[in-house]
C-alpha atoms as a PDB file:
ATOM      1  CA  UNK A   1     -12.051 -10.696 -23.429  1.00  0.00           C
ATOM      2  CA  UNK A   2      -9.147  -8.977 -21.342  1.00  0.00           C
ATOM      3  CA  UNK A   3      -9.564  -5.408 -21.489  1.00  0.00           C
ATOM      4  CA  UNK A   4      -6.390  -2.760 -21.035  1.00  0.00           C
ATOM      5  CA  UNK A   5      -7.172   0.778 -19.694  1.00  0.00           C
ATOM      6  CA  UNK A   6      -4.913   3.369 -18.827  1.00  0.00           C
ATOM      7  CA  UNK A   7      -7.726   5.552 -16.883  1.00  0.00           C
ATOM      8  CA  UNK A   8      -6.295   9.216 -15.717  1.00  0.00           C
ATOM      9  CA  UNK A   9      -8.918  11.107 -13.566  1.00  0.00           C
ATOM     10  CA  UNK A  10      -8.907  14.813 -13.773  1.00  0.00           C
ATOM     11  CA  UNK A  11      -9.597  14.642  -9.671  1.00  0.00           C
ATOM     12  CA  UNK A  12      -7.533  12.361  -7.218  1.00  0.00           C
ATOM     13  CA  UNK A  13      -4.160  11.154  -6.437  1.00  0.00           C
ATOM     14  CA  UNK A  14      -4.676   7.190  -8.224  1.00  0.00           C
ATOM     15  CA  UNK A  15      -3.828   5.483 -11.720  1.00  0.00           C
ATOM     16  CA  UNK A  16      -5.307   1.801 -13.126  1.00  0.00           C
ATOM     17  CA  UNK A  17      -3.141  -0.731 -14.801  1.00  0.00           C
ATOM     18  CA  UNK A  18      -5.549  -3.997 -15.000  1.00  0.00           C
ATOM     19  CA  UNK A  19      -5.567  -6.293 -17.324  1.00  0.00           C
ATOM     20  CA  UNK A  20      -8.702  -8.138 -15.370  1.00  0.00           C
ATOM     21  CA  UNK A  21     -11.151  -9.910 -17.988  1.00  0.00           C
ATOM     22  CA  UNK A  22     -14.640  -9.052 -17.540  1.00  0.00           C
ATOM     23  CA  UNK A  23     -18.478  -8.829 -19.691  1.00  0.00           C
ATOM     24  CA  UNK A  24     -18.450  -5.288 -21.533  1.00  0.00           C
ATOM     25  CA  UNK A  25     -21.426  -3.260 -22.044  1.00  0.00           C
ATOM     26  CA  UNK A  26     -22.212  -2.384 -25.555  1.00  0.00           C
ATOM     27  CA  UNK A  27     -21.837   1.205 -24.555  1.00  0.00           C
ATOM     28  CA  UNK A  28     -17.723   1.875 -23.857  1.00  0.00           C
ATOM     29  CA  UNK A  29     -18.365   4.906 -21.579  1.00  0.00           C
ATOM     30  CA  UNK A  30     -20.285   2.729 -19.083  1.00  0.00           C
ATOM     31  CA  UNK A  31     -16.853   0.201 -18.964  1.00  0.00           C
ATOM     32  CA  UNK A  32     -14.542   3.195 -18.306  1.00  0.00           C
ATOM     33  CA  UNK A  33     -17.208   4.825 -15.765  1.00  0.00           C
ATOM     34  CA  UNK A  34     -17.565   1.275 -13.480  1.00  0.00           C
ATOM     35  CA  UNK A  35     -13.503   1.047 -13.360  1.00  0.00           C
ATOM     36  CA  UNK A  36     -13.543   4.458 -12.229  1.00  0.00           C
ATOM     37  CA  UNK A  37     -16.107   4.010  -9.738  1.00  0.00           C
ATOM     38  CA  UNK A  38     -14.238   0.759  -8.713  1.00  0.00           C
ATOM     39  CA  UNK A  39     -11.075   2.211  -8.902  1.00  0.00           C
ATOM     40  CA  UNK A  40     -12.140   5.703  -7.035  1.00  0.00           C
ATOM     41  CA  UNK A  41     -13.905   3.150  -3.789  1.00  0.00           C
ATOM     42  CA  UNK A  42     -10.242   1.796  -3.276  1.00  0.00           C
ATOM     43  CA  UNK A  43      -9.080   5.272  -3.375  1.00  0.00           C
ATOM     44  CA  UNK A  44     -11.408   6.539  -1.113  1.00  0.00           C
ATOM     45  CA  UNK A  45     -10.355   3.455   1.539  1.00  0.00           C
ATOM     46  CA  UNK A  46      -6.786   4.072   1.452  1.00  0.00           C
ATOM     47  CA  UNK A  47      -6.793   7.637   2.419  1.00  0.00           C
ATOM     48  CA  UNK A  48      -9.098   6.743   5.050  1.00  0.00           C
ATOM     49  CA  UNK A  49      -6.695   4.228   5.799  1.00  0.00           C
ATOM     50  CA  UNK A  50      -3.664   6.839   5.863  1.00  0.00           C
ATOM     51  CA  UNK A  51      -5.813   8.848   7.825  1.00  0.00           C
ATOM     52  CA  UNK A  52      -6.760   6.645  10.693  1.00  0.00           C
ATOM     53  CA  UNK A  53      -2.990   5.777  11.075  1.00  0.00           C
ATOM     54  CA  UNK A  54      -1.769   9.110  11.063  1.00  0.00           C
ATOM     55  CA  UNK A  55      -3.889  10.057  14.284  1.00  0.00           C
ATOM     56  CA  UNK A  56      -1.567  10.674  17.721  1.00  0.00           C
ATOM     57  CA  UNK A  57      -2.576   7.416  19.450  1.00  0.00           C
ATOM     58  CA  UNK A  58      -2.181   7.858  23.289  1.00  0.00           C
ATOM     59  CA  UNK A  59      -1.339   4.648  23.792  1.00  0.00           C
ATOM     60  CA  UNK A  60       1.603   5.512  21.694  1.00  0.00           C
ATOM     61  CA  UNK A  61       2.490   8.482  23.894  1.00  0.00           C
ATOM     62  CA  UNK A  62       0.871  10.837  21.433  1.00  0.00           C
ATOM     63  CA  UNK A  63       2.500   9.023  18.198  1.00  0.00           C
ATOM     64  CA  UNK A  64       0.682   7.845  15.199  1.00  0.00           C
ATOM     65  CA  UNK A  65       0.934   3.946  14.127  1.00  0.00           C
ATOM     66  CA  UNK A  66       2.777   5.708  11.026  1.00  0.00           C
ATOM     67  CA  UNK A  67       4.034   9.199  11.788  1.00  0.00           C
ATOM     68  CA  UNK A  68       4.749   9.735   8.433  1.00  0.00           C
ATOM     69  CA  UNK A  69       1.879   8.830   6.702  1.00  0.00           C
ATOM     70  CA  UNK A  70      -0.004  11.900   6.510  1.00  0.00           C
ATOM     71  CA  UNK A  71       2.535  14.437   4.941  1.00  0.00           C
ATOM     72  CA  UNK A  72       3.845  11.801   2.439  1.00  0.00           C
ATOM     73  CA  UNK A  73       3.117  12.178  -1.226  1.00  0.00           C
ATOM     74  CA  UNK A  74       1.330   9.405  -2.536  1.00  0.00           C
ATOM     75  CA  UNK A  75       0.679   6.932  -5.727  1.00  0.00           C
ATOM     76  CA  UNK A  76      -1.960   4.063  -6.103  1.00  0.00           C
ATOM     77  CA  UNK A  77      -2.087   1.656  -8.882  1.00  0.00           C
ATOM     78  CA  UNK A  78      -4.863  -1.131  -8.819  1.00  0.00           C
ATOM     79  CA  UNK A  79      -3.148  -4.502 -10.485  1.00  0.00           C
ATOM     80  CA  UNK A  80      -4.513  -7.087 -12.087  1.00  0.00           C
ATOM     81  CA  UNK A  81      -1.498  -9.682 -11.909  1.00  0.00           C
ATOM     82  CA  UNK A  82       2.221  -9.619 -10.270  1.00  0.00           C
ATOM     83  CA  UNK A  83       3.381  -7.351 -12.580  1.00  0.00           C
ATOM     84  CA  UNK A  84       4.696  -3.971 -10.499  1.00  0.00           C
ATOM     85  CA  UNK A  85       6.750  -1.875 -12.912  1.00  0.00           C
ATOM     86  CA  UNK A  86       9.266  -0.105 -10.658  1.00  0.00           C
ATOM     87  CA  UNK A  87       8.998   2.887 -13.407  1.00  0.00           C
ATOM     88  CA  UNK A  88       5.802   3.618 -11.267  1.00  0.00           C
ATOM     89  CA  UNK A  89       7.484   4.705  -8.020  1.00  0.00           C
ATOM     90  CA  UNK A  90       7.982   8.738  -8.530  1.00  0.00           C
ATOM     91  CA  UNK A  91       6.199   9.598  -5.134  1.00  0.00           C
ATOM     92  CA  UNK A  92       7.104   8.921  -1.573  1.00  0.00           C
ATOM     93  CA  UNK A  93       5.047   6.088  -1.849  1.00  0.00           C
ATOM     94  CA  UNK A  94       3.652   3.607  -4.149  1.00  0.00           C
ATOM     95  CA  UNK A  95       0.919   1.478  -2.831  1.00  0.00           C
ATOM     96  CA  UNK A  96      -0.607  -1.024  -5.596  1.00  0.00           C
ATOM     97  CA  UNK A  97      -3.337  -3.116  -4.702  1.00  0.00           C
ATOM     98  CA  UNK A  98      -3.189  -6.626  -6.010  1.00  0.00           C
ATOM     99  CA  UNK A  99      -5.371  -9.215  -6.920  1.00  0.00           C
ATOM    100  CA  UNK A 100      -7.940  -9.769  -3.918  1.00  0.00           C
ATOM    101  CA  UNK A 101      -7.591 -13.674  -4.162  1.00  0.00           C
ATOM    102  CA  UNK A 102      -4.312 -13.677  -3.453  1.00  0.00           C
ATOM    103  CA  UNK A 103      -2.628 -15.336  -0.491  1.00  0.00           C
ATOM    104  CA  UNK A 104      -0.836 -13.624   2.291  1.00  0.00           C
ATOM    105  CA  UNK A 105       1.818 -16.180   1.671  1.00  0.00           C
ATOM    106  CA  UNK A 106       1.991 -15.673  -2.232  1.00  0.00           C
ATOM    107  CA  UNK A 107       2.219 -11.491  -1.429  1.00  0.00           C
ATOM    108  CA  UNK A 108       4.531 -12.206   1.420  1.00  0.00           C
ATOM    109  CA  UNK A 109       6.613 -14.432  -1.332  1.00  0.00           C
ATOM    110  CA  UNK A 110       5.770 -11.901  -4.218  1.00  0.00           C
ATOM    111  CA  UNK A 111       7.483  -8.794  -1.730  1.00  0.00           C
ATOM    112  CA  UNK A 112      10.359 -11.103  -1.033  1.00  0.00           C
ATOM    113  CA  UNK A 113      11.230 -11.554  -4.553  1.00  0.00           C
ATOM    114  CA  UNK A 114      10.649  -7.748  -5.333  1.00  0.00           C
ATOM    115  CA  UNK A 115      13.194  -6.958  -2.320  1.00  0.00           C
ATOM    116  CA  UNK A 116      15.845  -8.826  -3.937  1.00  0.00           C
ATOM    117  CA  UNK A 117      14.910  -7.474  -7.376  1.00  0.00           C
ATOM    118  CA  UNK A 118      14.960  -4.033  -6.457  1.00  0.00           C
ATOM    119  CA  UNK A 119      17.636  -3.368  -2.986  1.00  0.00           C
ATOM    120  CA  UNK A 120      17.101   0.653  -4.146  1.00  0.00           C
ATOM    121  CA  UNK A 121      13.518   0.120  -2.729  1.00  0.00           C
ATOM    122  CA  UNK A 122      11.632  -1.555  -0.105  1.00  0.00           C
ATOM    123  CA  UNK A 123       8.447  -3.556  -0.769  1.00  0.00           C
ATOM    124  CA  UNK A 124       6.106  -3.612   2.304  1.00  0.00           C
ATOM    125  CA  UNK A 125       2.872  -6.238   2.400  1.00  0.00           C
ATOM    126  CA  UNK A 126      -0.145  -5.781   3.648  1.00  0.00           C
ATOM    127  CA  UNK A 127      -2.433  -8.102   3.475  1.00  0.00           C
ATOM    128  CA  UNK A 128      -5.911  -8.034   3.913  1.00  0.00           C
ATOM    129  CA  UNK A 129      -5.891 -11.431   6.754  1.00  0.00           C
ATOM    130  CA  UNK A 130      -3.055 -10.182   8.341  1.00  0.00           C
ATOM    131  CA  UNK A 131      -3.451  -9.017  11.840  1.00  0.00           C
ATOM    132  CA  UNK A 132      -0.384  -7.034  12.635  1.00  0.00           C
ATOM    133  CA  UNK A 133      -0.828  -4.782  15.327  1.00  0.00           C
ATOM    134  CA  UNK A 134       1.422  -2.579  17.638  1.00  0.00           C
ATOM    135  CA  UNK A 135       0.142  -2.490  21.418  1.00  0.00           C
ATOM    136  CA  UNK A 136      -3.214  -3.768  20.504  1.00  0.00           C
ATOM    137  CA  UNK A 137      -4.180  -0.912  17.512  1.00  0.00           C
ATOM    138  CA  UNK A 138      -4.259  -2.645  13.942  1.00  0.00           C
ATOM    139  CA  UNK A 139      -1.567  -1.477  11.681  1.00  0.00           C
ATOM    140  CA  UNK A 140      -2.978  -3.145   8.399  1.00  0.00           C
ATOM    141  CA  UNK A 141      -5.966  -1.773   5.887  1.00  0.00           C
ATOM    142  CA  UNK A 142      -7.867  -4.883   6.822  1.00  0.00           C
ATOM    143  CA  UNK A 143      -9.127  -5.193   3.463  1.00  0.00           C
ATOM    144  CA  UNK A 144      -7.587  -5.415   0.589  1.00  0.00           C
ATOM    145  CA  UNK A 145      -4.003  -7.051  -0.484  1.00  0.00           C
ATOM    146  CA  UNK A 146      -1.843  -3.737  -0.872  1.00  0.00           C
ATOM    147  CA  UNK A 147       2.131  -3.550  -1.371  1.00  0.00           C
ATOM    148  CA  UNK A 148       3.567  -0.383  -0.118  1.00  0.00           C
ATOM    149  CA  UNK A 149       6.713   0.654  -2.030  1.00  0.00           C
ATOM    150  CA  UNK A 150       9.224   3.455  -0.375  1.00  0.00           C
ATOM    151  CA  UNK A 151      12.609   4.422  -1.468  1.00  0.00           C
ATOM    152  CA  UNK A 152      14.871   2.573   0.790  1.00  0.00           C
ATOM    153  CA  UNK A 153      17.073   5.507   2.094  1.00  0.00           C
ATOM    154  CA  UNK A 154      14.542   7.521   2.533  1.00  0.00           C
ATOM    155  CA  UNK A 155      12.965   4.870   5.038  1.00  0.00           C
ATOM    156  CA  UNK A 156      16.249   4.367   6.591  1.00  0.00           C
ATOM    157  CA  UNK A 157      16.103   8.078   6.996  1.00  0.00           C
ATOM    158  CA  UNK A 158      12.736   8.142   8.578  1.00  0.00           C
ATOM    159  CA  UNK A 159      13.401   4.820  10.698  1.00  0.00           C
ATOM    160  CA  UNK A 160      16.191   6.987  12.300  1.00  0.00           C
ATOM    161  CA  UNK A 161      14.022  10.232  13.280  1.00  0.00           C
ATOM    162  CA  UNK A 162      11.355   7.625  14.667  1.00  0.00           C
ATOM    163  CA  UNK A 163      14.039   5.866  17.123  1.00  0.00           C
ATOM    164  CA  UNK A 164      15.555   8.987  18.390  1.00  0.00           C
ATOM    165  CA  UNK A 165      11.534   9.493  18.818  1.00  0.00           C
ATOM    166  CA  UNK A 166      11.372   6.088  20.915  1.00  0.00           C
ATOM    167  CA  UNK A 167       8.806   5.037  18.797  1.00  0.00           C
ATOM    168  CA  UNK A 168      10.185   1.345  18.578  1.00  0.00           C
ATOM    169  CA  UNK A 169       9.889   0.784  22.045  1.00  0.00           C
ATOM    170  CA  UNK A 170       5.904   0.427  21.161  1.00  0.00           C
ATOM    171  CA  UNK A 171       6.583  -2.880  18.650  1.00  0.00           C
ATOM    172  CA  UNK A 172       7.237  -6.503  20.184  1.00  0.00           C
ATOM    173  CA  UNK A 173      10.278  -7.656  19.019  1.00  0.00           C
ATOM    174  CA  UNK A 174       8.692 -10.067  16.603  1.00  0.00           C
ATOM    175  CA  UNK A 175       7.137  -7.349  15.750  1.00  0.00           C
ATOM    176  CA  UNK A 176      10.439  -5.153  15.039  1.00  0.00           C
ATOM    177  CA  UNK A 177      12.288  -7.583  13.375  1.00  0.00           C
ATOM    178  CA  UNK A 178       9.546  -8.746  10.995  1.00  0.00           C
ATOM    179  CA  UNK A 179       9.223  -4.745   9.945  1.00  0.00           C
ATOM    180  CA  UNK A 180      13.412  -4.577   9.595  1.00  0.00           C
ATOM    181  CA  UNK A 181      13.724  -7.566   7.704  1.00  0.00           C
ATOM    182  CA  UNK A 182      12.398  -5.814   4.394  1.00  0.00           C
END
């Protein structure tokens, strides 16, 4: 049985769009209050995330691995297939976790398609295998499969402040040109 719930917590920053099929309890209020809790543990991670790579890193000469990250407004969306509705994307950014089975190559090839679908936006993976640092310091959440959505002008915008900020000079150039490429 594939259930549908649009769950809207009256606390938090995060929405649900699954379609996932799962066993449901006789009793409908214990459904809706595992998703939550489910759905609310993701949440949790990803502002931890946000918050560990908003710190001033010295390493970085007192930048952040994303000096934005902290002072952007912020949706989540957990997804049950490759189904991102670009409708979604109101806030600065739009991170939707996908399916945890998936491949870095099929999100990597799922992002690339979205890109092209979408050149008013950028699509940014993040897979949970990936190890993408920048001098040493992890840049990804490490554990979960997340696409992080940003309007592409506005990105352009902040890629500017952050070069007059010599931030680049931190990234390899494999590094850079991977990150420019979306």
């Amino acid at each position: 049985m594939s259930l549908k719930i649009a769950l809207q917590p009256t606390v938090g920053r995060f929405r649900l769009n699954t379609s996932i099929p799962f066993r449901l309890s006789p009793l409908p209020i214990t459904n809706i209050l595992n998703t939550y809790a489910m759905t609310e543990s993701l949440h949790s991670f990803i502002e931890t995330w946000i918050k560990r790579i908003s710190q001033p890193r010295p390493e970085l000469d007192g930048l952040s691995l994303c000096p934005f990250a902290k002072k952007a407004r912020w949706d989540f969306y957990l997804m049950s297939e490759n189904q991102i509705d670009i409708k979604l994307c109101r806030k600065e950014v739009t991170i939707f976790a996908m399916l945890p089975t998936m491949s870095k190559s099929k999100l990597e090839a799922y992002v690339d398609k979205l890109n092209d679908l979408y050149p008013k936006y950028v699509f940014l993976p993040d897979h949970k295998d990936a190890n993408t640092k920048i001098k040493g310091i992890a840049t990804g959440n490490g554990k979960h499969n997340l696409i992080l959505v940003q309007k592409r002008k506005k990105l352009q915008s902040a890629r500017k402040v952050l070069n007059k900020q010599n931030y680049y000079k931190n990234l390899t150039e494999t590094y850079k040109n991977k990150l420019f490429s979306y």
